[in-house]
C-alpha atoms as a PDB file:
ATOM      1  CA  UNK A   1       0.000   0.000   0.000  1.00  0.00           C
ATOM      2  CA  UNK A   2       1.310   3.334  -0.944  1.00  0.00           C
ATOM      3  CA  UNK A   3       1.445   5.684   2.002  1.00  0.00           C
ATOM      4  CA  UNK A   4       2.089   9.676   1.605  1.00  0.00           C
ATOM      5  CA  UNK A   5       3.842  11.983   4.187  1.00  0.00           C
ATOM      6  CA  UNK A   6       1.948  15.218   4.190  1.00  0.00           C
ATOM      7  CA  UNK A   7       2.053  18.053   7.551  1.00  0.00           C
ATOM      8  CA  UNK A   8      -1.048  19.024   9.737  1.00  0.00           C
ATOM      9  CA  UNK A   9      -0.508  22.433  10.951  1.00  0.00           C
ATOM     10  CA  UNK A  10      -1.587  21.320  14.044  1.00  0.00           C
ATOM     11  CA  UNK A  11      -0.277  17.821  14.443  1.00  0.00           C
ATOM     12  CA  UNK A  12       2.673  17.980  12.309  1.00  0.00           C
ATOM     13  CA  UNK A  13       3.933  15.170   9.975  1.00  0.00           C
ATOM     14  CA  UNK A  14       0.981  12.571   9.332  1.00  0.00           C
ATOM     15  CA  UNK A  15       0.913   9.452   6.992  1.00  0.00           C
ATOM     16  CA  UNK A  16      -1.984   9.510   4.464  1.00  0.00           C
ATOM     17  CA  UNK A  17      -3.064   6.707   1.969  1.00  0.00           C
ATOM     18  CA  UNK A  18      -4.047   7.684  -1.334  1.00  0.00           C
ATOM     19  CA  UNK A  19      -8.159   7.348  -0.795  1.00  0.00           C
ATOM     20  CA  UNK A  20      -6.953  10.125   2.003  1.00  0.00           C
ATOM     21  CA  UNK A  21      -5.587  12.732  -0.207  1.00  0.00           C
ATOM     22  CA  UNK A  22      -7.543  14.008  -3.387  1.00  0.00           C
ATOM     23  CA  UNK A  23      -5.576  16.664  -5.844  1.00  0.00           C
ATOM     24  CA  UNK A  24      -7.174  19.951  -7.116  1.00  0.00           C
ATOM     25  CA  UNK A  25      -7.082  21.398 -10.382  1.00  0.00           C
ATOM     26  CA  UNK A  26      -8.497  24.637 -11.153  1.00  0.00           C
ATOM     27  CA  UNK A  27      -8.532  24.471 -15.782  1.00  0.00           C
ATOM     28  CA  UNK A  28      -8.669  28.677 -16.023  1.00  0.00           C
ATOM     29  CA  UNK A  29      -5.605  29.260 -14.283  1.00  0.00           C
ATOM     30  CA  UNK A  30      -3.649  25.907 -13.454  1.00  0.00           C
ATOM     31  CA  UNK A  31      -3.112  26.383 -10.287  1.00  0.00           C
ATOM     32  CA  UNK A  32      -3.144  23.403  -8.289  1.00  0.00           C
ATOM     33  CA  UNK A  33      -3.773  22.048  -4.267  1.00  0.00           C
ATOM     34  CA  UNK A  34      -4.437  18.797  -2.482  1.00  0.00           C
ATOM     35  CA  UNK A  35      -6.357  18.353   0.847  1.00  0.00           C
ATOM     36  CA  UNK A  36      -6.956  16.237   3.573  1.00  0.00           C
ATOM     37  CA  UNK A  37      -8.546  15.915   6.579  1.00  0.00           C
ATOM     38  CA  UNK A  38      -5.374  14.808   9.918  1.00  0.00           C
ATOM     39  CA  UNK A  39      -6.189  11.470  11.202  1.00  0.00           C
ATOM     40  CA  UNK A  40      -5.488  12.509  14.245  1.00  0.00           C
ATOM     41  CA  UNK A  41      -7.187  15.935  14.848  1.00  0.00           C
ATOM     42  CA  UNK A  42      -9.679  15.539  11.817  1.00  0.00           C
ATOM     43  CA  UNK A  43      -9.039  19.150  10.837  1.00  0.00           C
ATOM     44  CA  UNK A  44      -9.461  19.848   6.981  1.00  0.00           C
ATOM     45  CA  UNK A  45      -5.876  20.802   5.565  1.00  0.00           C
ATOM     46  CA  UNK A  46      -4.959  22.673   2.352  1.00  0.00           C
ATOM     47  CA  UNK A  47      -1.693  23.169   0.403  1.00  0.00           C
ATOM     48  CA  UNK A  48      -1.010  24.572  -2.763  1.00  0.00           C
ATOM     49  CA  UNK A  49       1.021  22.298  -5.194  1.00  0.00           C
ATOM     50  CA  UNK A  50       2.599  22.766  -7.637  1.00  0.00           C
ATOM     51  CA  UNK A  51       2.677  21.377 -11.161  1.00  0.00           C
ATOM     52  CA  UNK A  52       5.245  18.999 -10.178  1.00  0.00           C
ATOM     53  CA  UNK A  53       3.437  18.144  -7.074  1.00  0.00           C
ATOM     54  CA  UNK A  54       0.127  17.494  -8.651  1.00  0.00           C
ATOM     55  CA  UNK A  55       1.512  15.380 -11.173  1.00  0.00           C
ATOM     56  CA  UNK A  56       3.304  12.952  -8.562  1.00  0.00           C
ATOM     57  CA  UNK A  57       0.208  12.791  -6.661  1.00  0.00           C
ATOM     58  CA  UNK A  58      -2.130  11.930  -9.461  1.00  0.00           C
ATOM     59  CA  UNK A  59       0.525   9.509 -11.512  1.00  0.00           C
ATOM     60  CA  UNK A  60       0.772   8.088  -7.817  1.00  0.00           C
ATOM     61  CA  UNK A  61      -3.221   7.043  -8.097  1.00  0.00           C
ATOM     62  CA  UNK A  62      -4.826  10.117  -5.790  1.00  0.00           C
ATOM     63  CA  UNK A  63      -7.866  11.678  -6.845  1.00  0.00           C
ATOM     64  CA  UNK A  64      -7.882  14.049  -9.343  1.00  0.00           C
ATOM     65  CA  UNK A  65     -11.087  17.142  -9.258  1.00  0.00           C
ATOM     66  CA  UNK A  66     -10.394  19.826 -11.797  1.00  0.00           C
ATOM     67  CA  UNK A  67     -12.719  22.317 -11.354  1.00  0.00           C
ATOM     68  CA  UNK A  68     -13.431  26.127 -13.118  1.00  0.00           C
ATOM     69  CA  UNK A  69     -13.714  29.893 -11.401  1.00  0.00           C
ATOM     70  CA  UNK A  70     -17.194  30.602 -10.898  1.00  0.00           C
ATOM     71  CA  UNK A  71     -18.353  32.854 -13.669  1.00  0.00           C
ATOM     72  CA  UNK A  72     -19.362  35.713 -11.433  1.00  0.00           C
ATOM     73  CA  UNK A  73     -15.378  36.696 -11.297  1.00  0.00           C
ATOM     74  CA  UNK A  74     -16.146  37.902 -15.227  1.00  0.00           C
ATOM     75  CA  UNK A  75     -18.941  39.667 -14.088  1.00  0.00           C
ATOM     76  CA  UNK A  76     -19.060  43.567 -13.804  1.00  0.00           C
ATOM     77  CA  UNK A  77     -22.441  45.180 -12.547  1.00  0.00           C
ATOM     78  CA  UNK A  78     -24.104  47.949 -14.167  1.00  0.00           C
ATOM     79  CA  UNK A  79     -25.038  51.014 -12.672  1.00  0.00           C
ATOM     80  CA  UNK A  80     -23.121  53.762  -9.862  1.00  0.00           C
ATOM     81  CA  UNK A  81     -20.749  52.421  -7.482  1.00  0.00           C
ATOM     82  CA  UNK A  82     -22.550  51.404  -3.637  1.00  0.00           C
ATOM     83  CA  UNK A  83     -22.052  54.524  -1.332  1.00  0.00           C
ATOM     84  CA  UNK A  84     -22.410  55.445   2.129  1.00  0.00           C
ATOM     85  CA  UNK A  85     -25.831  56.724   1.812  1.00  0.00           C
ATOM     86  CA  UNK A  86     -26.890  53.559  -0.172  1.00  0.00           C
ATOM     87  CA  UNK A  87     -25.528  51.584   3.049  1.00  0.00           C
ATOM     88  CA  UNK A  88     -27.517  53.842   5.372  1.00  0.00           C
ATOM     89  CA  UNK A  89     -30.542  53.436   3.500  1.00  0.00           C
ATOM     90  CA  UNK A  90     -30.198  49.948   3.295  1.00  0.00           C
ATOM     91  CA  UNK A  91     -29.504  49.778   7.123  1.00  0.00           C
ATOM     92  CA  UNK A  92     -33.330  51.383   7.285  1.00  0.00           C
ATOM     93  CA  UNK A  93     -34.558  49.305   5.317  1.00  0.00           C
ATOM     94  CA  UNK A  94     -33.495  46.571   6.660  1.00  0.00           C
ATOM     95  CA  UNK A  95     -34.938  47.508  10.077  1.00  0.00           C
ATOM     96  CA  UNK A  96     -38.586  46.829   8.564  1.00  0.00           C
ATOM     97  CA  UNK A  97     -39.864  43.889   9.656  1.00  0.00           C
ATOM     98  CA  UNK A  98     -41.380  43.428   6.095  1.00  0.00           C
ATOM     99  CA  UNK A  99     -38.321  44.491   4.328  1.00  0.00           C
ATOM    100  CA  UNK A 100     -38.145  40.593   2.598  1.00  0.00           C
ATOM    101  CA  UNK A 101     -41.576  40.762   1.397  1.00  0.00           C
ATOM    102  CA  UNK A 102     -40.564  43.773   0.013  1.00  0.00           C
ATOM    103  CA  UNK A 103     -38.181  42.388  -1.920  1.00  0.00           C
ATOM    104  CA  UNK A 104     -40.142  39.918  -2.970  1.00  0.00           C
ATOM    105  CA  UNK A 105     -42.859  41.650  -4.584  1.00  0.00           C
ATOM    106  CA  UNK A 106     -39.778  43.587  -6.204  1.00  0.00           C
ATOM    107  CA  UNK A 107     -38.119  40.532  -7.902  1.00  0.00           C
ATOM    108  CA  UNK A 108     -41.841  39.514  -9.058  1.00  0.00           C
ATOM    109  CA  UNK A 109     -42.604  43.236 -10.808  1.00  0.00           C
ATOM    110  CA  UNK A 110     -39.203  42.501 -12.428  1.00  0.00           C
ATOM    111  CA  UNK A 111     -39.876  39.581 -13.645  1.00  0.00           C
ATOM    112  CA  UNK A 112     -36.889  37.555 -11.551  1.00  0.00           C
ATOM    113  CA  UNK A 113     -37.412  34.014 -10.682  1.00  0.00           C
ATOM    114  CA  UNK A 114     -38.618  33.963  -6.907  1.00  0.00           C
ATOM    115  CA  UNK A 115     -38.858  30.398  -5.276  1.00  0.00           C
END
């Protein structure tokens, strides 16, 4: 059985099988991380790898997820930048009990999906 030496900022050095470890890919930018949760503390652990890294891991036989920014990054709103007196007004509004059903029946008039 293949074992792999990884560190648990807590614990220190810890010995992982493969099924233990799984290798993320992100295909926009390449950049690359495995995780793990410590067998002995259980705490979920992160490390950037790089290319080199990732392809020991994988060629290795642990888990490969490539996965893709989420497609609001690319996404610019329209309209005037948020201000203080939008917060403050928003503040007020918020202190309306019915401030959701508001909302609500503003989504509707706009024709926006409301479960």
């Amino acid at each position: 059985m293949t074992t792999i030496r990884a560190s648990c900022p807590t614990c220190g050095d810890v010995t992982l099988g493969l099924g233990d470890i799984t290798v993320r890919v992100c295909s926009d930018d390449a950049s690359g991380a495995y995780l793990f949760r410590c067998p002995r503390c259980a705490q979920a652990v992160t490390r950037p790898a790089s290319e080199r890294i990732v392809d020991v891991l994988v060629s290795s036989g642990v888990r490969l997820d490539v996965w893709r920014l989420p497609a609001e990054l690319n996404e610019r709103p329209g309209g005037p930048p948020f201000g203080p007196d939008d917060l403050l007004e928003l503040h007020e509004r918020l202190q309306d009990p019915g401030w959701f059903d508001d909302v609500v029946a503003l989504l509707r008039a706009s024709g926006d999906a409301v479960g």
